[in-house]
Protein backbone atom coordinates (compact mmCIF):
# COMPACT_ATOMS: atom_id res chain seq x y z
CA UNK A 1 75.89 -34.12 -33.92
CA UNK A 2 75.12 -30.84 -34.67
CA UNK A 3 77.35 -27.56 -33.63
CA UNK A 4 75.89 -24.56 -32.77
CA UNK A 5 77.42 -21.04 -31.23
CA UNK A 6 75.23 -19.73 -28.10
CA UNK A 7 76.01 -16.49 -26.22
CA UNK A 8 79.68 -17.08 -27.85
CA UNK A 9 79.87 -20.41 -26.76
CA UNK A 10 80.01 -23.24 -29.73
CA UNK A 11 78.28 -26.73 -28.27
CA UNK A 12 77.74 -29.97 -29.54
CA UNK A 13 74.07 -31.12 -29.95
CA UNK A 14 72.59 -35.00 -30.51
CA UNK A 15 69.58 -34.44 -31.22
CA UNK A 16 67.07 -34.94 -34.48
CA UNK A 17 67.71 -32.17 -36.80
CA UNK A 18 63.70 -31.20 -37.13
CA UNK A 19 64.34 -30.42 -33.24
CA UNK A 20 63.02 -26.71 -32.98
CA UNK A 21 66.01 -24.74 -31.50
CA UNK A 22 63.57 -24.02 -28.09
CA UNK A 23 64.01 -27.38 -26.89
CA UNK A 24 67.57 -27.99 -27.55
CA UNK A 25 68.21 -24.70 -25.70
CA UNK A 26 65.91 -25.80 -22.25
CA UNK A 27 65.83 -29.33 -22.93
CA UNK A 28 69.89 -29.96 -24.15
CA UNK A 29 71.10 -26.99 -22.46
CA UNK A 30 69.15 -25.71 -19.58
CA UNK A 31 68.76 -21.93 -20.94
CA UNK A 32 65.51 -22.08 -19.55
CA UNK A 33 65.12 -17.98 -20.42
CA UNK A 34 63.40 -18.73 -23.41
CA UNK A 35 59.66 -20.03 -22.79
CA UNK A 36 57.31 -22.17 -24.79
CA UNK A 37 53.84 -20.48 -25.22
CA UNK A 38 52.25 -21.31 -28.10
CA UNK A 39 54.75 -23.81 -30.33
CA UNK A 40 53.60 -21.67 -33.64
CA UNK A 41 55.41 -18.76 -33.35
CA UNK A 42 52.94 -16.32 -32.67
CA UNK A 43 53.57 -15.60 -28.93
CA UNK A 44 57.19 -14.31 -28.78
CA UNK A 45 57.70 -15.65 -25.61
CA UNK A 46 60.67 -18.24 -27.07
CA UNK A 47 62.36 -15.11 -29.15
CA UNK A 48 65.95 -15.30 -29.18
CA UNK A 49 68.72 -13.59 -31.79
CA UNK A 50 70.28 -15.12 -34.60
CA UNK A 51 73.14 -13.12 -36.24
CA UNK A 52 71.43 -10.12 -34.43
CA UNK A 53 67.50 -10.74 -35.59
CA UNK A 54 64.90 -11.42 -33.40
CA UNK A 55 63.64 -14.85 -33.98
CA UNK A 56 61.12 -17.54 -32.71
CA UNK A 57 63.34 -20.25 -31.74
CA UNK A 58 59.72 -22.88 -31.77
CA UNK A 59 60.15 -22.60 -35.55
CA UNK A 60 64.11 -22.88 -35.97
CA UNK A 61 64.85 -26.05 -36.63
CA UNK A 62 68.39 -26.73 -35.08
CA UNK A 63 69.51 -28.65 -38.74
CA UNK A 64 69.21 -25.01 -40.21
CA UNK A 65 72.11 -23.87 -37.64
CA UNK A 66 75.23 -24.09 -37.30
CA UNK A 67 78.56 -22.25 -35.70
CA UNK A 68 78.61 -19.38 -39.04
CA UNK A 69 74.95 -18.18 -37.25
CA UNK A 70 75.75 -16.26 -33.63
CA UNK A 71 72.90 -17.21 -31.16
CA UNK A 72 71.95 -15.21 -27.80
CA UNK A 73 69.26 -16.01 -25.54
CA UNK A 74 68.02 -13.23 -22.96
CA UNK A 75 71.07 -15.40 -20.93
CA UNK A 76 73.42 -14.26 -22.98
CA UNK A 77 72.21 -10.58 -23.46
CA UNK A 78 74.17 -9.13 -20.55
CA UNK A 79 76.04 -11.45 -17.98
CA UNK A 80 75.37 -9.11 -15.32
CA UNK A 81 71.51 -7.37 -16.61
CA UNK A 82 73.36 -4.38 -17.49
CA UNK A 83 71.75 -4.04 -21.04
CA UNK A 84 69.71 -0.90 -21.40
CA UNK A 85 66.43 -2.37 -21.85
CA UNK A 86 66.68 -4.86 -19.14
CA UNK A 87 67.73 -2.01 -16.90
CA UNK A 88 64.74 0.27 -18.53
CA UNK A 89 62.53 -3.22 -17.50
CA UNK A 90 63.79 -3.64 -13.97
CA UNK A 91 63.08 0.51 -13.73
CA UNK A 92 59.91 1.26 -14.46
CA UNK A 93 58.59 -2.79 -13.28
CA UNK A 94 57.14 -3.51 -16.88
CA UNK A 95 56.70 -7.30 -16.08
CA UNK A 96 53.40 -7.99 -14.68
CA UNK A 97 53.71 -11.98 -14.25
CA UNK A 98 56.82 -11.85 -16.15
CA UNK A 99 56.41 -15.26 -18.35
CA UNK A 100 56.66 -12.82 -21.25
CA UNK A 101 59.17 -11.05 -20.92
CA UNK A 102 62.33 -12.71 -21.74
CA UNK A 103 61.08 -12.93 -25.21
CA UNK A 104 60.06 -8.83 -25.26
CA UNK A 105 63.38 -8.02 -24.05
CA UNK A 106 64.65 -9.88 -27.13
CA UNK A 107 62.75 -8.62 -29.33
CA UNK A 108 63.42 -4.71 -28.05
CA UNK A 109 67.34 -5.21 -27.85
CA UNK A 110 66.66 -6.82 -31.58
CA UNK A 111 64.46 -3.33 -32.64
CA UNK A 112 66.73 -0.96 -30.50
CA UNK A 113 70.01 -2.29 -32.41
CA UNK A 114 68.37 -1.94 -35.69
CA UNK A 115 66.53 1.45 -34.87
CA UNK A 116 68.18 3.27 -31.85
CA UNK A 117 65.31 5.97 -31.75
CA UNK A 118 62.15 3.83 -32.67
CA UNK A 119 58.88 5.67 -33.02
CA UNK A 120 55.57 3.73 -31.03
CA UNK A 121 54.88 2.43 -34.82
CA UNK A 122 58.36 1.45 -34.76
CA UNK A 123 57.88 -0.38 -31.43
CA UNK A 124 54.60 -1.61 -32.70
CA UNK A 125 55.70 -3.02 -36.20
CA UNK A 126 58.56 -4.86 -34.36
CA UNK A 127 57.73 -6.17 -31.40
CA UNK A 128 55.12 -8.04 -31.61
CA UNK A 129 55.18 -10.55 -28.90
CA UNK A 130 52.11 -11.18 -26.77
CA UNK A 131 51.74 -10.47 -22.98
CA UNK A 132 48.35 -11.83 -21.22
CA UNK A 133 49.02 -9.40 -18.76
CA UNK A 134 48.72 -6.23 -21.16
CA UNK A 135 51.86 -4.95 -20.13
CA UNK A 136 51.89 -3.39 -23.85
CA UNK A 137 52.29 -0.02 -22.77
CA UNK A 138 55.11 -0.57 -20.40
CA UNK A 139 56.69 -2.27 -23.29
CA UNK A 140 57.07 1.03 -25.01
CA UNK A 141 57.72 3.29 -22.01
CA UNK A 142 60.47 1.04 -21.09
CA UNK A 143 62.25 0.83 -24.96
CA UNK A 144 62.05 4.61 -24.94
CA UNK A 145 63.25 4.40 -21.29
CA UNK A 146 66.29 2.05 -22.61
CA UNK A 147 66.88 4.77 -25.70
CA UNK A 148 67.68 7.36 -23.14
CA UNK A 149 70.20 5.23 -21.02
CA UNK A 150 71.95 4.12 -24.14
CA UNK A 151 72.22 7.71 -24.89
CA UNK A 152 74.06 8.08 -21.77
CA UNK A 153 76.46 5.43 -21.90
């Protein structure tokens, strides 16, 4: 059994500890947020936090987890979508066919808690995920979109 702590929630896992942390979280627990695209990490679409980092859950192994590292998937990021940058997304319509998307949201909260006022080179260095769609520069108009609401609230 392994224990882990998702959106504030600690859970007990059987499963093979080379399990990447994407499967145990749509597989084991049916936080289906998080999307496979490519299984090497290079995609984004599967990004989730740990301890507030933006990570690739396809190359986590769950045995390198456990209840000391806070996990959040996009269903844990706001309980009600409140979150600037998912409000900045719904907005200005950034998704295009949305498969994405989860995983840039991560990634922005990640940059936008790390950098409050990122420059495009900030946005650029950090979020790296990959949208088919080319919704690249919505992306950025909606992290600077979700700077300005968090300045309001």
């Amino acid at each position: 059994m392994i224990k882990l702590k998702i959106n504030g929630n600690v859970v007990d896992i059987d499963v093979d500890e080379t399990t990447p942390l994407l499967w145990v979280l749509r597989e084991n627990l049916g936080l289906t947020g998080s999307k496979y695209g490519c299984g090497i990490g290079s995609c984004g679409a599967c990004t989730v936090h740990i301890n507030g980092e933006a990570v690739r859950s396809c190359l986590v192994p769950v045995s390198t987890l456990n209840t000391s590292k806070e996990i959040v998937t996009i269903e844990g990021l706001s309980a009600d979508t409140s979150h600037p940058v998912q409000q900045a997304w719904k907005e200005l319509d950034v998704p295009q066919c949305g498969y994405c998307q989860s995983g840039m949201i991560m990634s922005a909260a990640a940059l936008l808690k790390k950098k409050p006022q990122p420059s495009d080179a900030d946005i650029d260095e950090n979020v790296t995920n990959i949208c088919r769609c080319g919704t690249f520069n919505r992306v950025r108009r909606g992290i600077h979109l979700a700077v300005q609401k968090n300045n309001k609230s």
